[in-house]
N, C-alpha and C. Protein backbone atom coordinates (compact mmCIF):
# COMPACT_ATOMS: atom_id res chain seq x y z
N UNK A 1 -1.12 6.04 -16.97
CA UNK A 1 -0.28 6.11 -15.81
C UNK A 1 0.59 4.86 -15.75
N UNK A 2 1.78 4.77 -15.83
CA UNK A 2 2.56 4.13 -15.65
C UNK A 2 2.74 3.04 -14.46
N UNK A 3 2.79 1.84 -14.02
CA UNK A 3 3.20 1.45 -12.69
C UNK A 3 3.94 2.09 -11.81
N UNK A 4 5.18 2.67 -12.08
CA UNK A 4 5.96 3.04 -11.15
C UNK A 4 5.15 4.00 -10.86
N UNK A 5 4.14 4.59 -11.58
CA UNK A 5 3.65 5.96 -10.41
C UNK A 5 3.08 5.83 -9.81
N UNK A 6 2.35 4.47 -10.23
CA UNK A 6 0.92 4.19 -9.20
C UNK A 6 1.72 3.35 -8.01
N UNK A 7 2.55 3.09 -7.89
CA UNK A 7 3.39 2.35 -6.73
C UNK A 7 4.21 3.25 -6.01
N UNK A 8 4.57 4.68 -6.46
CA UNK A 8 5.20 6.10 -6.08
C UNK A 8 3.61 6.84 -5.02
N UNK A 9 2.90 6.86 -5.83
CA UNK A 9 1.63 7.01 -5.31
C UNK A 9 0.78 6.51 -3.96
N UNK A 10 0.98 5.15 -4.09
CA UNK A 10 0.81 4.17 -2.73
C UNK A 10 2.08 4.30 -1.76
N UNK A 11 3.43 4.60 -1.91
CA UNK A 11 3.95 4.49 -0.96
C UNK A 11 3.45 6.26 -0.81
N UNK A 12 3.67 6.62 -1.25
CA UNK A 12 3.26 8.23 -0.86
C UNK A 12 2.20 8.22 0.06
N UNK A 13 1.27 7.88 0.01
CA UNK A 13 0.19 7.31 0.64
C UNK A 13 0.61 7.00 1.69
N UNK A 14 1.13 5.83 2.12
CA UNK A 14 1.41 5.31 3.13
C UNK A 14 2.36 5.79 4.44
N UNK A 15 3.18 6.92 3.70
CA UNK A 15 3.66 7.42 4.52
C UNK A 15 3.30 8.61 5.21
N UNK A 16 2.27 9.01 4.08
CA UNK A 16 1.47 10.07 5.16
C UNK A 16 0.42 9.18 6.21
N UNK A 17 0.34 8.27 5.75
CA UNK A 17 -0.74 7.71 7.19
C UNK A 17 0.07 7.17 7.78
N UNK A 18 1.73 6.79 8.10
CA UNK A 18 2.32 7.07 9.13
C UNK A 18 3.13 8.06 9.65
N UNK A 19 2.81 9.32 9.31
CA UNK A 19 3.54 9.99 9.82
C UNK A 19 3.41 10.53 11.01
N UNK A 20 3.99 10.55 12.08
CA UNK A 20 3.99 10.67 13.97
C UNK A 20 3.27 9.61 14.04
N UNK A 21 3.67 8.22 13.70
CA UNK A 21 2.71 7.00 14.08
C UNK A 21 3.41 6.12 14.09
N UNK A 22 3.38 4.87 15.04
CA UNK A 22 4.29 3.87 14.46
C UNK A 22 3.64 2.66 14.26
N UNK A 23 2.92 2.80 14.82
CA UNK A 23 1.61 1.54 14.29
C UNK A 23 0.16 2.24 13.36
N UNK A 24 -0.39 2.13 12.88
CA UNK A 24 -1.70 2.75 11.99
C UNK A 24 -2.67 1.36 12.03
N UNK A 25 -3.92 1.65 11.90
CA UNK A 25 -4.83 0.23 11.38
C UNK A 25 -4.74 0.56 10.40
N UNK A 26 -4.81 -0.83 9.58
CA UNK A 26 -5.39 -1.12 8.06
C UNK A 26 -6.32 -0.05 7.81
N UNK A 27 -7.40 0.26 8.27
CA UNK A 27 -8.32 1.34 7.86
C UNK A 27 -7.85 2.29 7.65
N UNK A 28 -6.97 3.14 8.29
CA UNK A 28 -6.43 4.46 7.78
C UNK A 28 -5.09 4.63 6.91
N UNK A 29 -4.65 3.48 6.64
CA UNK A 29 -3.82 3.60 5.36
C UNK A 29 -4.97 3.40 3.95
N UNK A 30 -5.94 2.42 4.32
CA UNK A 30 -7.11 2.71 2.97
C UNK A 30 -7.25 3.90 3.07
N UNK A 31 -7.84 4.31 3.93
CA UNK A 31 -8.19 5.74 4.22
C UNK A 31 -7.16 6.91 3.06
N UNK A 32 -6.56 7.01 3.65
CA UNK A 32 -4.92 7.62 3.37
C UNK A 32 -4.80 6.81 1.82
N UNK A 33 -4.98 5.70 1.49
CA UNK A 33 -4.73 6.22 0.10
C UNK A 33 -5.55 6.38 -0.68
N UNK A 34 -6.87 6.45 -0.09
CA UNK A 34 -8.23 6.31 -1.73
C UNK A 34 -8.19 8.10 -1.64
N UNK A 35 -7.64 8.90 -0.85
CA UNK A 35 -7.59 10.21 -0.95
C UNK A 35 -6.59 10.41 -2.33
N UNK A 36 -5.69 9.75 -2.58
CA UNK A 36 -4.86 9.92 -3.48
C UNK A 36 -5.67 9.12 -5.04
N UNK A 37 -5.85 10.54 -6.01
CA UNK A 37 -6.43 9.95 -7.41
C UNK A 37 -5.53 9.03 -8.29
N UNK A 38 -4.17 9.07 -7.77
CA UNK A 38 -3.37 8.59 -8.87
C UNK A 38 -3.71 7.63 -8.29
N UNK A 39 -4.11 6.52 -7.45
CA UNK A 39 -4.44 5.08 -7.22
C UNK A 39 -5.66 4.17 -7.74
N UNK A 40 -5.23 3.49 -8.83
CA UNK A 40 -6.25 3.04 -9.27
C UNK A 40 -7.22 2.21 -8.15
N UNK A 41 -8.66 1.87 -8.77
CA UNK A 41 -9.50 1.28 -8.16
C UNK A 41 -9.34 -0.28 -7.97
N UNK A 42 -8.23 -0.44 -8.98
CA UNK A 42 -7.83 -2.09 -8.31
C UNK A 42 -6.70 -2.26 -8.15
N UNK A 43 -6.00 -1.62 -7.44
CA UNK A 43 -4.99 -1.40 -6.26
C UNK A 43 -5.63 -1.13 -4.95
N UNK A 44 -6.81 -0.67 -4.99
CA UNK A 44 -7.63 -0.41 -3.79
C UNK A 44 -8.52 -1.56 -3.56
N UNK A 45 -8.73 -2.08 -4.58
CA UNK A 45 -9.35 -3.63 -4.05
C UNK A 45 -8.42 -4.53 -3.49
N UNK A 46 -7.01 -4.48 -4.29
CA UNK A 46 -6.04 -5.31 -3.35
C UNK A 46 -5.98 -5.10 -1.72
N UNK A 47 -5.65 -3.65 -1.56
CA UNK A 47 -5.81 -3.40 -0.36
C UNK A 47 -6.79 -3.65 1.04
N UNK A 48 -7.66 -3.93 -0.36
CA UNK A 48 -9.33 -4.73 1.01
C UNK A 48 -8.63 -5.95 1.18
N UNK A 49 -7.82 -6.78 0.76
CA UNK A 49 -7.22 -8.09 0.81
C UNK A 49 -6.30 -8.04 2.15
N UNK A 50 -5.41 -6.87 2.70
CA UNK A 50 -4.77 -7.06 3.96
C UNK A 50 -5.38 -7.02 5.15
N UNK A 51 -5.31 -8.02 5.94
CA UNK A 51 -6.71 -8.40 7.21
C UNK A 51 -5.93 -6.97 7.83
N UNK A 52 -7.35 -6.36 8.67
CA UNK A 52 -7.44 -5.48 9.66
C UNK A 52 -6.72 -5.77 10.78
N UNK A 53 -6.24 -4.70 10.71
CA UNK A 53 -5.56 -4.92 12.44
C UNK A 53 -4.32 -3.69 12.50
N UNK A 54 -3.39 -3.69 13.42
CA UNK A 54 -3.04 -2.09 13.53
C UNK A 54 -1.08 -3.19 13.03
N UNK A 55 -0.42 -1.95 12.02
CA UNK A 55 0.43 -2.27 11.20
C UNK A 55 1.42 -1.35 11.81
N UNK A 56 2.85 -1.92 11.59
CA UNK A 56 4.23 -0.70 11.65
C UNK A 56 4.07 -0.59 10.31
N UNK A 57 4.97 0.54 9.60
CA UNK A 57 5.06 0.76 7.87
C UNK A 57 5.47 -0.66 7.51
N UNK A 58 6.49 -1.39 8.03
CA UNK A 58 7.28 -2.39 7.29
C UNK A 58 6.02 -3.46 7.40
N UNK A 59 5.34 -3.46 8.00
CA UNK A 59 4.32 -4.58 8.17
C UNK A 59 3.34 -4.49 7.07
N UNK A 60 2.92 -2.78 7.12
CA UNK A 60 1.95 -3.41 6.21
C UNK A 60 2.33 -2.87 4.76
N UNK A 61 3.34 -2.42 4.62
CA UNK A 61 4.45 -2.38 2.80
C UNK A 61 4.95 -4.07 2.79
N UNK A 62 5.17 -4.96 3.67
CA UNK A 62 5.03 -6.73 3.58
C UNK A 62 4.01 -7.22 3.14
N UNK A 63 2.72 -6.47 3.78
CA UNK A 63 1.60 -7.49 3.35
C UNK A 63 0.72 -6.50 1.96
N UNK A 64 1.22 -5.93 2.19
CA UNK A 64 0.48 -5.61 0.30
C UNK A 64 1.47 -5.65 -0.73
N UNK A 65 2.80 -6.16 -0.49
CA UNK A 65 3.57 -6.96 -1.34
C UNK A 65 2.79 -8.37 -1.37
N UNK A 66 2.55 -8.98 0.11
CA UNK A 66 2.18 -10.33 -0.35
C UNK A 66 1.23 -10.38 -1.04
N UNK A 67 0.20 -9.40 -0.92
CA UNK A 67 -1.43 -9.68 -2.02
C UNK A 67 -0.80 -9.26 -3.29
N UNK A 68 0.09 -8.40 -3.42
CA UNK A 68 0.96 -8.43 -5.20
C UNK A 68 1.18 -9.65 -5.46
N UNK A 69 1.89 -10.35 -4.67
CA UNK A 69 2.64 -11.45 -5.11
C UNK A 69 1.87 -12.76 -5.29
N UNK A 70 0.52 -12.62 -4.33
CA UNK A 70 -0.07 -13.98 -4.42
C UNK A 70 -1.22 -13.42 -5.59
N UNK A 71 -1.43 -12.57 -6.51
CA UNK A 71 -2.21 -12.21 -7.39
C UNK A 71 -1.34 -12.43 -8.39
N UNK A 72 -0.01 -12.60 -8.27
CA UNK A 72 0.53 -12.47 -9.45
C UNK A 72 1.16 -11.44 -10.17
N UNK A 73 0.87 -10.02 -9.68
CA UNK A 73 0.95 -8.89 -10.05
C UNK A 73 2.98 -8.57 -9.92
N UNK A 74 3.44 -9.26 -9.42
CA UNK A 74 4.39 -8.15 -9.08
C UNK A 74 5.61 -7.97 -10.18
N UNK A 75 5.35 -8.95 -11.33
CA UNK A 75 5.83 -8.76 -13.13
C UNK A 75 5.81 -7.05 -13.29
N UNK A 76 4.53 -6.99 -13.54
CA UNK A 76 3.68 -5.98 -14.37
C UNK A 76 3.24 -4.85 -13.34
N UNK A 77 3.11 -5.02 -12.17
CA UNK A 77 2.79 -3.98 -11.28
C UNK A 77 4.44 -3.44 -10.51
N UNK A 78 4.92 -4.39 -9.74
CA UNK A 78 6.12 -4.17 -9.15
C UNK A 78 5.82 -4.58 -7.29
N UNK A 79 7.18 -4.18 -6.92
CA UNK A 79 6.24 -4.29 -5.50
C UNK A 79 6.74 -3.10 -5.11
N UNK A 80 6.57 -3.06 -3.75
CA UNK A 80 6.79 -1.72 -3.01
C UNK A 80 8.13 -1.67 -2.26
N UNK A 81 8.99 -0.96 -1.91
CA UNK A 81 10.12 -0.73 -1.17
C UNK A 81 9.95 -0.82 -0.11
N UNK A 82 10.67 -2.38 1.20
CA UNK A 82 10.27 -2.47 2.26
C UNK A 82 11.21 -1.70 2.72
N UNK A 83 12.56 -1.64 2.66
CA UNK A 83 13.49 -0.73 3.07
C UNK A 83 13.23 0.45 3.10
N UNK A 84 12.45 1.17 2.35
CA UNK A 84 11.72 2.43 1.90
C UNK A 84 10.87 3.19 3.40
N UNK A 85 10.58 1.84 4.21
CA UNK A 85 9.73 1.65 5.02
C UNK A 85 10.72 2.37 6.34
């Protein structure tokens, strides 16, 4: 699987756990994406990395850019489209 899919994948994700929502907790975007197989299991560990608490899309497509970015990942992984948001 390529990056771009697994990052096509997570925003896919994410926008079904906001959809009719404008805030979500951290928990139900995990939620919302470990349902999705194309997400690997350590993209989902990153995701344990964004503190709990209730997110707009742009908030929390910011902060799982920042755990890309402070891992280093965002070469080889990419980040996510905040505008997208």
């Amino acid at each position: 699987m390529t990056d771009h899919t697994v990052l096509d994948a997570l925003q896919q994700a994410i926008d079904e756990a906001f959809q009719g929502h404008d805030r979500v907790a951290m928990r139900q975007v995990y939620a919302q994406v470990s349902r999705h197989a194309r997400v690997p299991a350590d993209l989902m560990a990153q995701l344990n990395e964004v503190p709990e608490g209730a997110y707009s899309k742009q908030e929390v497509t910011e902060a799982i850019n920042d755990v890309i970015r402070r891992r280093g990942e965002q070469d080889s992984l990419g980040l996510l489209d905040v505008d997208r948001s």
